[in-house]
N, C-alpha and C. Protein backbone atom coordinates (compact mmCIF):
# COMPACT_ATOMS: atom_id res chain seq x y z
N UNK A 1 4.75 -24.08 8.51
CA UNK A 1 5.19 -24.61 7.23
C UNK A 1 5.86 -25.95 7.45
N UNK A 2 5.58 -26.89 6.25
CA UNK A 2 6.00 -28.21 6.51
C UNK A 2 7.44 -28.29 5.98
N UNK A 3 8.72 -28.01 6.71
CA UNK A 3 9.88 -28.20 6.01
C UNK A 3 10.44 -29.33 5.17
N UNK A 4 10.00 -30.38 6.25
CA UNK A 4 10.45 -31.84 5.55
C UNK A 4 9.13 -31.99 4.41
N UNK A 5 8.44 -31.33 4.03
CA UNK A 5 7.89 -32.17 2.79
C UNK A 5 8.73 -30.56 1.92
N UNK A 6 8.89 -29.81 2.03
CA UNK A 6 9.36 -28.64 1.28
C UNK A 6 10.72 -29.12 0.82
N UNK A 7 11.67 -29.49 1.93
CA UNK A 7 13.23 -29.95 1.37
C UNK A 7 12.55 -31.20 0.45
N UNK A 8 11.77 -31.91 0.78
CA UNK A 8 11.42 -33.64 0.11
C UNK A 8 11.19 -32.66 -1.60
N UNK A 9 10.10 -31.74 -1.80
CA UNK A 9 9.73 -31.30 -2.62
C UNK A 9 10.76 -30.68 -3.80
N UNK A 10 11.61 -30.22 -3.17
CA UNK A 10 12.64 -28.90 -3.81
C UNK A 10 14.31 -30.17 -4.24
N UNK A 11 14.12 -31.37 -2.90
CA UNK A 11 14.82 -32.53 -3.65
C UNK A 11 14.52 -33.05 -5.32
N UNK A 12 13.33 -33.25 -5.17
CA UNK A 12 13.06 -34.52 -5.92
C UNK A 12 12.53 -33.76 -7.77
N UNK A 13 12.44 -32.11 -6.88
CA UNK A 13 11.70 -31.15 -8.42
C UNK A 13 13.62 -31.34 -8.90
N UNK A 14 14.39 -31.29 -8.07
CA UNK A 14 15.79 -30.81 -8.65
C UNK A 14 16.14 -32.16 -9.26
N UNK A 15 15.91 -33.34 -9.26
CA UNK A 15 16.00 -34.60 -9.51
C UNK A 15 15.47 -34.78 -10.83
N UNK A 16 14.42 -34.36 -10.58
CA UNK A 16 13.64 -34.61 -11.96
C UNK A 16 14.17 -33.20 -13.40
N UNK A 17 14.71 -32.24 -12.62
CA UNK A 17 15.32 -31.43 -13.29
C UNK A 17 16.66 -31.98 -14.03
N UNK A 18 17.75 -32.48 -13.46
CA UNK A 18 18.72 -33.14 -13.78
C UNK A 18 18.58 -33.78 -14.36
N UNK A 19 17.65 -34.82 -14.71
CA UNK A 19 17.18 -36.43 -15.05
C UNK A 19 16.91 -35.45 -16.84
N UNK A 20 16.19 -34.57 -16.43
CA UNK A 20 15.77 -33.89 -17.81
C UNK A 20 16.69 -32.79 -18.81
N UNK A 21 17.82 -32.55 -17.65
CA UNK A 21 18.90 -31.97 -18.70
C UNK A 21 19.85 -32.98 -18.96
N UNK A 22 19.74 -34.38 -18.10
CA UNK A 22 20.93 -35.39 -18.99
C UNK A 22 20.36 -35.83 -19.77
N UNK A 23 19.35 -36.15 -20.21
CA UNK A 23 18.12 -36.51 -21.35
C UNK A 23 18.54 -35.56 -22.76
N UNK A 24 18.82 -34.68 -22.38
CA UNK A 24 19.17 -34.09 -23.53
C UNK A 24 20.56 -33.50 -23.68
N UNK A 25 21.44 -33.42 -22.61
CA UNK A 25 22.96 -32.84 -22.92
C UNK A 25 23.62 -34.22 -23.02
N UNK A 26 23.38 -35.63 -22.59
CA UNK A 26 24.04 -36.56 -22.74
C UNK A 26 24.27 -37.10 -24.44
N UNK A 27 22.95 -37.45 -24.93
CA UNK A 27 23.30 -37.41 -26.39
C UNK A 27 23.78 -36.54 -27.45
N UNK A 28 23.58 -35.42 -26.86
CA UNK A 28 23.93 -34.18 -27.47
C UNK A 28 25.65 -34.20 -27.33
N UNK A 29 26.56 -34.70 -26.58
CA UNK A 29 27.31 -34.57 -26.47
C UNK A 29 28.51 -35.60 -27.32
N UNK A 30 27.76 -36.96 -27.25
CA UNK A 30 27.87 -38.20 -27.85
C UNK A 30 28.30 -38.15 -29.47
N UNK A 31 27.08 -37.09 -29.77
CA UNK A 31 26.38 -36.70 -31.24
C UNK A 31 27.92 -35.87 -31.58
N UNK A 32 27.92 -34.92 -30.55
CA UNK A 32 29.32 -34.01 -31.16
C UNK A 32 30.47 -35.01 -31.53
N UNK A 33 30.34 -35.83 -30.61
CA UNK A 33 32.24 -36.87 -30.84
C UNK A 33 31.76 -37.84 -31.87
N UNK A 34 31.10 -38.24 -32.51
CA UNK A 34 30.48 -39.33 -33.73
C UNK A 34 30.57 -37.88 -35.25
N UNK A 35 30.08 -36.84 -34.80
CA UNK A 35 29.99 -36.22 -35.88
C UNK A 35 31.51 -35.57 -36.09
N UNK A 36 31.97 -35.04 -35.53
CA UNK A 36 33.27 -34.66 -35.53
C UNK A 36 34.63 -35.90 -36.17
N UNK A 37 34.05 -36.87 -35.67
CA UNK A 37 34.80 -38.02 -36.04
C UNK A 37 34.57 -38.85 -37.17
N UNK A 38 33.65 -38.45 -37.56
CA UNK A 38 33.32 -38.85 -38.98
C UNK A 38 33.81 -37.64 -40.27
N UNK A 39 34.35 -36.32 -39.46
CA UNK A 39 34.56 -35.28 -40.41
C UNK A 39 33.27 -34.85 -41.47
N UNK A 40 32.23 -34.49 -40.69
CA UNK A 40 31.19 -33.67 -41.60
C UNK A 40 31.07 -32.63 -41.01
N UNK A 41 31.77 -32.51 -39.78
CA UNK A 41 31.93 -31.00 -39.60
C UNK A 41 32.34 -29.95 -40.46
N UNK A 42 33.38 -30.63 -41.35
CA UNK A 42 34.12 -29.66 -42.65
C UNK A 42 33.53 -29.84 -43.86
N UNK A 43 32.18 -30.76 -43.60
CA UNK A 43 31.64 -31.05 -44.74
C UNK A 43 30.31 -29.72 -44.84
N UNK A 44 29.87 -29.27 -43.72
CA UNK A 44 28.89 -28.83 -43.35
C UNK A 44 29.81 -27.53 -43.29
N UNK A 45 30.28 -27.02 -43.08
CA UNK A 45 31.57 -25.75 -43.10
C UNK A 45 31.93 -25.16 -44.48
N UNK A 46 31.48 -26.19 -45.58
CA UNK A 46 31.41 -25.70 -46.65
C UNK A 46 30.38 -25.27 -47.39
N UNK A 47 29.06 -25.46 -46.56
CA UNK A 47 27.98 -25.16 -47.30
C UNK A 47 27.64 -23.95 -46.72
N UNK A 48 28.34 -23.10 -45.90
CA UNK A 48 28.07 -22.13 -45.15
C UNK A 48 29.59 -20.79 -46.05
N UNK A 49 29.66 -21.43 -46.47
CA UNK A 49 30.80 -20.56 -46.92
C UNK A 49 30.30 -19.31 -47.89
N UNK A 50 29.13 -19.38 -48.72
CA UNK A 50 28.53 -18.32 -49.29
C UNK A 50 27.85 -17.21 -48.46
N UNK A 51 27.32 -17.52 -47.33
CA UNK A 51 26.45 -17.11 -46.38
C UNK A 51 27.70 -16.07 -45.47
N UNK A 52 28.78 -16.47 -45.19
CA UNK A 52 30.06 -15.64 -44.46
C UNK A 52 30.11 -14.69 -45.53
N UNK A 53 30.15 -14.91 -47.22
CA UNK A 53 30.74 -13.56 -47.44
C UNK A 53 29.63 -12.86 -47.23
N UNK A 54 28.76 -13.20 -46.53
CA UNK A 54 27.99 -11.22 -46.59
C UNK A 54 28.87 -10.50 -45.59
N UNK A 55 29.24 -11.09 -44.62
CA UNK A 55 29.70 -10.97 -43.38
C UNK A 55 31.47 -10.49 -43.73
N UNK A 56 31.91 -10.82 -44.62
CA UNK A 56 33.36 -10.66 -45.30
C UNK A 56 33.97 -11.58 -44.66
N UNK A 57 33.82 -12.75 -43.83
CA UNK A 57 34.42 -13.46 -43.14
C UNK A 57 34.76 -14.88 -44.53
N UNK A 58 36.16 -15.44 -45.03
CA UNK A 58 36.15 -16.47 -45.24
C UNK A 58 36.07 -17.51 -45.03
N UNK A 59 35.93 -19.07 -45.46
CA UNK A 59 35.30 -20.24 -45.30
C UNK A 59 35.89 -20.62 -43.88
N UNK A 60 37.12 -20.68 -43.97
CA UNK A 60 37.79 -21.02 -42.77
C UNK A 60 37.12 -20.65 -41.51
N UNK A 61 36.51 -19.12 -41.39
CA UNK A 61 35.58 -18.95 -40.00
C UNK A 61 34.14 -19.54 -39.67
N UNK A 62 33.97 -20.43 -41.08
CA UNK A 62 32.30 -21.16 -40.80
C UNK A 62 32.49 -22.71 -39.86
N UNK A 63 33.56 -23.16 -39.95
CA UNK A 63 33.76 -24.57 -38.69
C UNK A 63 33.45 -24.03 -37.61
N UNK A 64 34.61 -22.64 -37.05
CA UNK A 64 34.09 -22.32 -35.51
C UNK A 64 32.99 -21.77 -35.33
N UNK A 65 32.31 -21.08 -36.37
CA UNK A 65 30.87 -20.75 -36.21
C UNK A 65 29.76 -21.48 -36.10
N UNK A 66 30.19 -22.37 -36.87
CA UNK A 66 29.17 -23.74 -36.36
C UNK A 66 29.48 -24.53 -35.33
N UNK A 67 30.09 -24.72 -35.05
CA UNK A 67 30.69 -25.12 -33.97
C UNK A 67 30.16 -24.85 -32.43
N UNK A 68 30.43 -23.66 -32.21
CA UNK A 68 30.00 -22.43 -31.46
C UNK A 68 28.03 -22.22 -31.31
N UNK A 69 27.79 -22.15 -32.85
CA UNK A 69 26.27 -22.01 -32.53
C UNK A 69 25.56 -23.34 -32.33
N UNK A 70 25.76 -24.87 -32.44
CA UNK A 70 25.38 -25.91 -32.09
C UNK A 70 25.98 -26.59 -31.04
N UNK A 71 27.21 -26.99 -30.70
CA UNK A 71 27.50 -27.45 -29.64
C UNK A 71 28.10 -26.87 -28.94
N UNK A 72 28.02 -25.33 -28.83
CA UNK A 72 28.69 -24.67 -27.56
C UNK A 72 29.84 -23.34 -27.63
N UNK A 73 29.70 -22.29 -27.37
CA UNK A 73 30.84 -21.35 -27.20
C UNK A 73 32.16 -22.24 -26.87
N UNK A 74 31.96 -22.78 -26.23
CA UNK A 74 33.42 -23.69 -25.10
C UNK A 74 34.20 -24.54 -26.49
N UNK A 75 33.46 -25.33 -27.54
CA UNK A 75 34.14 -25.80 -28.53
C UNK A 75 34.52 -25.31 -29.76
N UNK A 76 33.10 -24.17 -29.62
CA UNK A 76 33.56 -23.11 -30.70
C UNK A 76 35.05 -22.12 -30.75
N UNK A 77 34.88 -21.71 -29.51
CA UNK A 77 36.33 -21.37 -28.91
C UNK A 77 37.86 -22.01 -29.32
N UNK A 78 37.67 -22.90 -28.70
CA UNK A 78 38.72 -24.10 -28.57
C UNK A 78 39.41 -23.97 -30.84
N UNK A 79 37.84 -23.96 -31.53
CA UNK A 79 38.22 -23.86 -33.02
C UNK A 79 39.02 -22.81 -33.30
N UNK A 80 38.31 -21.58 -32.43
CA UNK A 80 38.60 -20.17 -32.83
C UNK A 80 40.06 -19.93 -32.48
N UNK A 81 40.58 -20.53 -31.36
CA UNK A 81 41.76 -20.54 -30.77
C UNK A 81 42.78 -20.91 -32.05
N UNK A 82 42.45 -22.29 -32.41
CA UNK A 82 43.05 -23.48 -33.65
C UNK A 82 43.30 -21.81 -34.32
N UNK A 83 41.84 -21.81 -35.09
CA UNK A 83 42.03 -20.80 -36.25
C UNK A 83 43.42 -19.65 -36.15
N UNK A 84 43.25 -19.24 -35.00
CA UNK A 84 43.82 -17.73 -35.00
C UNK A 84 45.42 -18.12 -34.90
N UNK A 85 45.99 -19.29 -34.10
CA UNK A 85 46.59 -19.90 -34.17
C UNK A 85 47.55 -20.44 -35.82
N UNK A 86 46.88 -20.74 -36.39
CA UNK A 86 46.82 -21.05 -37.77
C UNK A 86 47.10 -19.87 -38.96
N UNK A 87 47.29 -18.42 -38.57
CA UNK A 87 46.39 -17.98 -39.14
C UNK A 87 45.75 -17.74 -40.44
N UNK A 88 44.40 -18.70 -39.59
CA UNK A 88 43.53 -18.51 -40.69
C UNK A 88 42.57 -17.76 -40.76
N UNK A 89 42.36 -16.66 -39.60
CA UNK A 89 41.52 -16.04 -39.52
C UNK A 89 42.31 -14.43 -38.95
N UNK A 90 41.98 -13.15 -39.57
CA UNK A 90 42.52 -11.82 -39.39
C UNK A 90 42.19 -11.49 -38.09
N UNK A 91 42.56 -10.56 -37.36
CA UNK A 91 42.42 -9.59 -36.46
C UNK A 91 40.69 -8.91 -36.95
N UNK A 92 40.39 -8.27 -37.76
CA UNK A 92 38.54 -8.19 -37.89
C UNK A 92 37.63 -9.40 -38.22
N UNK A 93 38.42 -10.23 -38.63
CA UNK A 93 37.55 -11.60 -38.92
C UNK A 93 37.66 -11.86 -38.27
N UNK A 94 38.15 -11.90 -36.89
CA UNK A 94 38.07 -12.86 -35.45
C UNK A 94 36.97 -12.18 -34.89
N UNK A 95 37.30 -10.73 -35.01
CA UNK A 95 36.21 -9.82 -34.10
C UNK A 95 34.64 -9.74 -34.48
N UNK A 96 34.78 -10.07 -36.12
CA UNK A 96 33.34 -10.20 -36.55
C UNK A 96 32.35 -11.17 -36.12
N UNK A 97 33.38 -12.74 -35.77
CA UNK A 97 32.98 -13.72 -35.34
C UNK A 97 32.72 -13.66 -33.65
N UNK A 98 33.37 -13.06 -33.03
CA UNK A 98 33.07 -12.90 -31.81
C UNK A 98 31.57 -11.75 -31.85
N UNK A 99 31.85 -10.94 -32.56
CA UNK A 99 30.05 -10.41 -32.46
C UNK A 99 28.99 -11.07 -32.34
N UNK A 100 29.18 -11.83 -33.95
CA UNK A 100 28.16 -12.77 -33.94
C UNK A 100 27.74 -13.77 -32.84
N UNK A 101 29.17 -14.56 -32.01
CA UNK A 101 28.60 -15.16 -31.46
C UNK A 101 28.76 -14.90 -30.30
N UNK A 102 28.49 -13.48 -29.65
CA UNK A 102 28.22 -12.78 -28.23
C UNK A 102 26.72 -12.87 -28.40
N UNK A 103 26.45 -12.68 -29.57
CA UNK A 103 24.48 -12.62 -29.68
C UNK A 103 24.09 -14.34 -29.79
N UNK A 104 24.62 -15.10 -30.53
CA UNK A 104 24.00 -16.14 -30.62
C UNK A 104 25.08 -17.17 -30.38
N UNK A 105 25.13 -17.98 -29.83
CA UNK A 105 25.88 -19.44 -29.31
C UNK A 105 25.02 -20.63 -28.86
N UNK A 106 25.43 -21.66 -28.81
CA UNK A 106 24.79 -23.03 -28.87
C UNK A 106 23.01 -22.94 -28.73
N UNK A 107 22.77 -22.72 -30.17
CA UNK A 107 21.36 -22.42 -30.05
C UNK A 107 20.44 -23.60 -29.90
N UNK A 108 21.27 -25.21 -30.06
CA UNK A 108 20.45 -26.09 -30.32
C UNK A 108 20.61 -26.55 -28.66
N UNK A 109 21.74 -26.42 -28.17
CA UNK A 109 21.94 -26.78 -26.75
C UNK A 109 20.87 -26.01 -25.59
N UNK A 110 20.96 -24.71 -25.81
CA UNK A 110 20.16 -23.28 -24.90
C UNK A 110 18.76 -23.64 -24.98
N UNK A 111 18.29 -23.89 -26.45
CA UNK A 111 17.08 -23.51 -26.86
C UNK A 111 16.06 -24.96 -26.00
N UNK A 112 16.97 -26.22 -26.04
CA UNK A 112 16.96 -27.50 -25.86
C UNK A 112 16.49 -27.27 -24.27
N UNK A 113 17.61 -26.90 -23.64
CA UNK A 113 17.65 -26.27 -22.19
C UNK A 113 16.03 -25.46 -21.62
N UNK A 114 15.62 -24.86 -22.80
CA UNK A 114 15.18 -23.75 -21.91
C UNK A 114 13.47 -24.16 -22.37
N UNK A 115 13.19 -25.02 -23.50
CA UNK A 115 11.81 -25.63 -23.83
C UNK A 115 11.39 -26.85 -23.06
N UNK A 116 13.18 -27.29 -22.55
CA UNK A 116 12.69 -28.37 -21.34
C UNK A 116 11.62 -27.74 -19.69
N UNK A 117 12.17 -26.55 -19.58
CA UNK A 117 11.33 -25.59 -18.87
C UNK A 117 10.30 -25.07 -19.27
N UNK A 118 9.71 -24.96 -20.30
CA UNK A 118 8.50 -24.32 -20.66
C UNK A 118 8.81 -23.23 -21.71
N UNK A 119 9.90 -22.78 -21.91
CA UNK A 119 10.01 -22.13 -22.94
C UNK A 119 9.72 -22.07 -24.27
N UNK A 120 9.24 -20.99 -24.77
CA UNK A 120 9.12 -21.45 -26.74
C UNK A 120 10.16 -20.91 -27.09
N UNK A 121 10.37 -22.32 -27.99
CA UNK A 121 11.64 -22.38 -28.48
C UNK A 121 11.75 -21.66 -29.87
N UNK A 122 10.53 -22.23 -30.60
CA UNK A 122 11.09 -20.88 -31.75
C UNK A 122 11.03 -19.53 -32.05
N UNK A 123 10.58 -18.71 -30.38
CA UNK A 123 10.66 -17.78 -30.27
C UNK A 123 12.34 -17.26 -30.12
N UNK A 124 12.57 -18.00 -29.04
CA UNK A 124 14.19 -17.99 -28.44
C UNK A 124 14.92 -18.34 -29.97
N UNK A 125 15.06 -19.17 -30.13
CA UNK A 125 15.71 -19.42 -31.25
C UNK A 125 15.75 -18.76 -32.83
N UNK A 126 14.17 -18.29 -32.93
CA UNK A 126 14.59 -17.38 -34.09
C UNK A 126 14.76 -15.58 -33.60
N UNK A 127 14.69 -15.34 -32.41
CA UNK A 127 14.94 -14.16 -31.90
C UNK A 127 16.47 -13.59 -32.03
N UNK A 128 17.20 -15.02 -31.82
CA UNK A 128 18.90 -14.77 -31.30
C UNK A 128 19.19 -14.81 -32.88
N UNK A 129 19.00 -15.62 -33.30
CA UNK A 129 19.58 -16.23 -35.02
C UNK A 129 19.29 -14.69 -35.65
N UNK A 130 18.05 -13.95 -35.79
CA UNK A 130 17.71 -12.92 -36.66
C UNK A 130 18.51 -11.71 -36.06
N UNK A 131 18.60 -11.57 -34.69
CA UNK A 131 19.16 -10.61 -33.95
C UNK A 131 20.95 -10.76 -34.69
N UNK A 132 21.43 -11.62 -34.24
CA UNK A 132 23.13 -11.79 -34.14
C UNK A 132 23.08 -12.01 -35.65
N UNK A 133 22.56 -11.99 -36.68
CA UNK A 133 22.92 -11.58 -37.95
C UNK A 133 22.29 -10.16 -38.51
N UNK A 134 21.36 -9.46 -38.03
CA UNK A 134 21.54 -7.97 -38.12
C UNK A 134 22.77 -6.91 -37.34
N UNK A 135 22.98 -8.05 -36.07
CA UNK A 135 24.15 -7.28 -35.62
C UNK A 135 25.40 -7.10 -36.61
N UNK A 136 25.76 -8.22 -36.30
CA UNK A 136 27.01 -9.13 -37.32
C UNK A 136 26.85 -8.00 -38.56
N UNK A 137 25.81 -7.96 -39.64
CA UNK A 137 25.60 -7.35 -40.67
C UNK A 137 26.02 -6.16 -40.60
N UNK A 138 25.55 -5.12 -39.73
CA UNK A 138 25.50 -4.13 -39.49
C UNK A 138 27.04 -3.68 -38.98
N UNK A 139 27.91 -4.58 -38.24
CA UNK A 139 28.88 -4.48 -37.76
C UNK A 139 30.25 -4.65 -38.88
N UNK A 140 30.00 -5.47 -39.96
CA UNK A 140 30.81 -5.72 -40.56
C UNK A 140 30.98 -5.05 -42.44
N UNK A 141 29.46 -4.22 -41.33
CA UNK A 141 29.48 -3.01 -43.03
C UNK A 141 29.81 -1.40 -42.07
N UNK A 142 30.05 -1.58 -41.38
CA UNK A 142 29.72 -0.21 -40.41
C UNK A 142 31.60 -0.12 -39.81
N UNK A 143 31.74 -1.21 -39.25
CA UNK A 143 33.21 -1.08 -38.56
C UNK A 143 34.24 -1.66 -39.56
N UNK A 144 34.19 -2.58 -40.09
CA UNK A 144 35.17 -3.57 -40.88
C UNK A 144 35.27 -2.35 -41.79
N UNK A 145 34.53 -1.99 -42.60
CA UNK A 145 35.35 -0.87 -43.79
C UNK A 145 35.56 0.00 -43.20
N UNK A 146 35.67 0.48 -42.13
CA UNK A 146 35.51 1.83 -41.54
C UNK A 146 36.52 1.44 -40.11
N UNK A 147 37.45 0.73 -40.25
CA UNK A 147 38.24 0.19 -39.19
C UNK A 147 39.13 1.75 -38.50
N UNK A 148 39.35 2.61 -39.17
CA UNK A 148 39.71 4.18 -38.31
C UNK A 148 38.89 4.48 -37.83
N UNK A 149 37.54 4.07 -37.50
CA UNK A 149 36.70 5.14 -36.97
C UNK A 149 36.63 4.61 -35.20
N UNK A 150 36.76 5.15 -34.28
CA UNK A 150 36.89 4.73 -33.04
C UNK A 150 35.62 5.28 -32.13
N UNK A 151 35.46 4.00 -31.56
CA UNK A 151 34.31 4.22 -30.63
C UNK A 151 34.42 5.54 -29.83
N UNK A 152 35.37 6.25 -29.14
CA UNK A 152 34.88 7.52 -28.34
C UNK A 152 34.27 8.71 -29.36
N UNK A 153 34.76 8.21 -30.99
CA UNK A 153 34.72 9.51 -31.54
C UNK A 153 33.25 9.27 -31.82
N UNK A 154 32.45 8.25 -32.11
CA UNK A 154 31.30 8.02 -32.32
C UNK A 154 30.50 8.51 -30.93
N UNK A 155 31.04 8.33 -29.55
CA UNK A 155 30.19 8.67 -28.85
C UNK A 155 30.12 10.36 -28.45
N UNK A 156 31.33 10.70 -28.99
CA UNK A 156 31.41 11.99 -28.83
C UNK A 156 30.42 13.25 -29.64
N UNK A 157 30.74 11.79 -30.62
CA UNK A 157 29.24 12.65 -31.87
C UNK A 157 28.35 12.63 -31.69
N UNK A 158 27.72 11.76 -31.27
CA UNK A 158 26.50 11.37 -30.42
C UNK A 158 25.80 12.28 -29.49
N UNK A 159 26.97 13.04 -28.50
CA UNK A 159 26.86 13.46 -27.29
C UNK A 159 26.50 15.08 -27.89
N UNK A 160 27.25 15.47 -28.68
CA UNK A 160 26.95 16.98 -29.36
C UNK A 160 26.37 17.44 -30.44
């Protein structure tokens, strides 16, 4: 086996790999500090505000949700922190939002990521989006009104 053309090979594929995720996380990142700084983040936070109440979550939890599902868990966070901080968001409205976005987070970043590899993207992308709002749905008609009911007793029912 030819090592030096294998290291030359596994260099230059990783080169061209990098070259192709700063191609797309560099502006992407740019885009967040121009949009944020122009405040249409809260402009765009309000058009989502009908869409939370299915979820029972109020307006206040649609910034970190957007947030979170376009540029990243890590900034979505950082909101969610603000929020809870603030509070503007309950003890089940935090948890509803953390459901949701255990299933789906920076979908434009991931999806971006992973079609640069060969991936289809609107498979990935409408897979997570449809998934983490049947969860979410299901979670916030199932546990949120039903906040006494505790997971061992469900598994216990389960079990017998």
């Amino acid at each position: 086996m030819d090592w030096a053309g294998f290291f030359f090979e596994v260099f230059n594929g990783s080169l061209g790999m990098l070259k192709t995720v700063a191609v797309i996380l560099f502006p992407l990142l740019i885009g967040i500090e121009i949009v944020d700084e122009l405040g249409l983040l809260d402009k765009f936070s309000s058009l989502f505000a009908p869409i939370l109440r299915i979820f029972k979550l109020p307006k206040d939890a649609s910034l970190p949700l957007i947030v979170a599902q376009v540029f990243g868990i890590t900034y979505g966070a950082g909101l969610i922190i603000r929020s809870v901080e603030d509070d503007k968001l309950s003890s089940s409205e935090l948890m509803t939002v953390a459901v949701f976005l255990m299933v789906c987070h920076a979908v434009v970043e991931d999806t971006l990521l992973f079609v640069a590899i060969g991936g289809n993207g609107l498979i990935m992308l409408g897979s997570r989006v449809i998934l983490a709002i049947l969860i979410t749905y299901l979670y916030s008609k199932y546990f949120v009104n039903n906040e006494k009911i505790d997971i061992e007793e469900l598994v216990e029912a389960d079990c017998c």
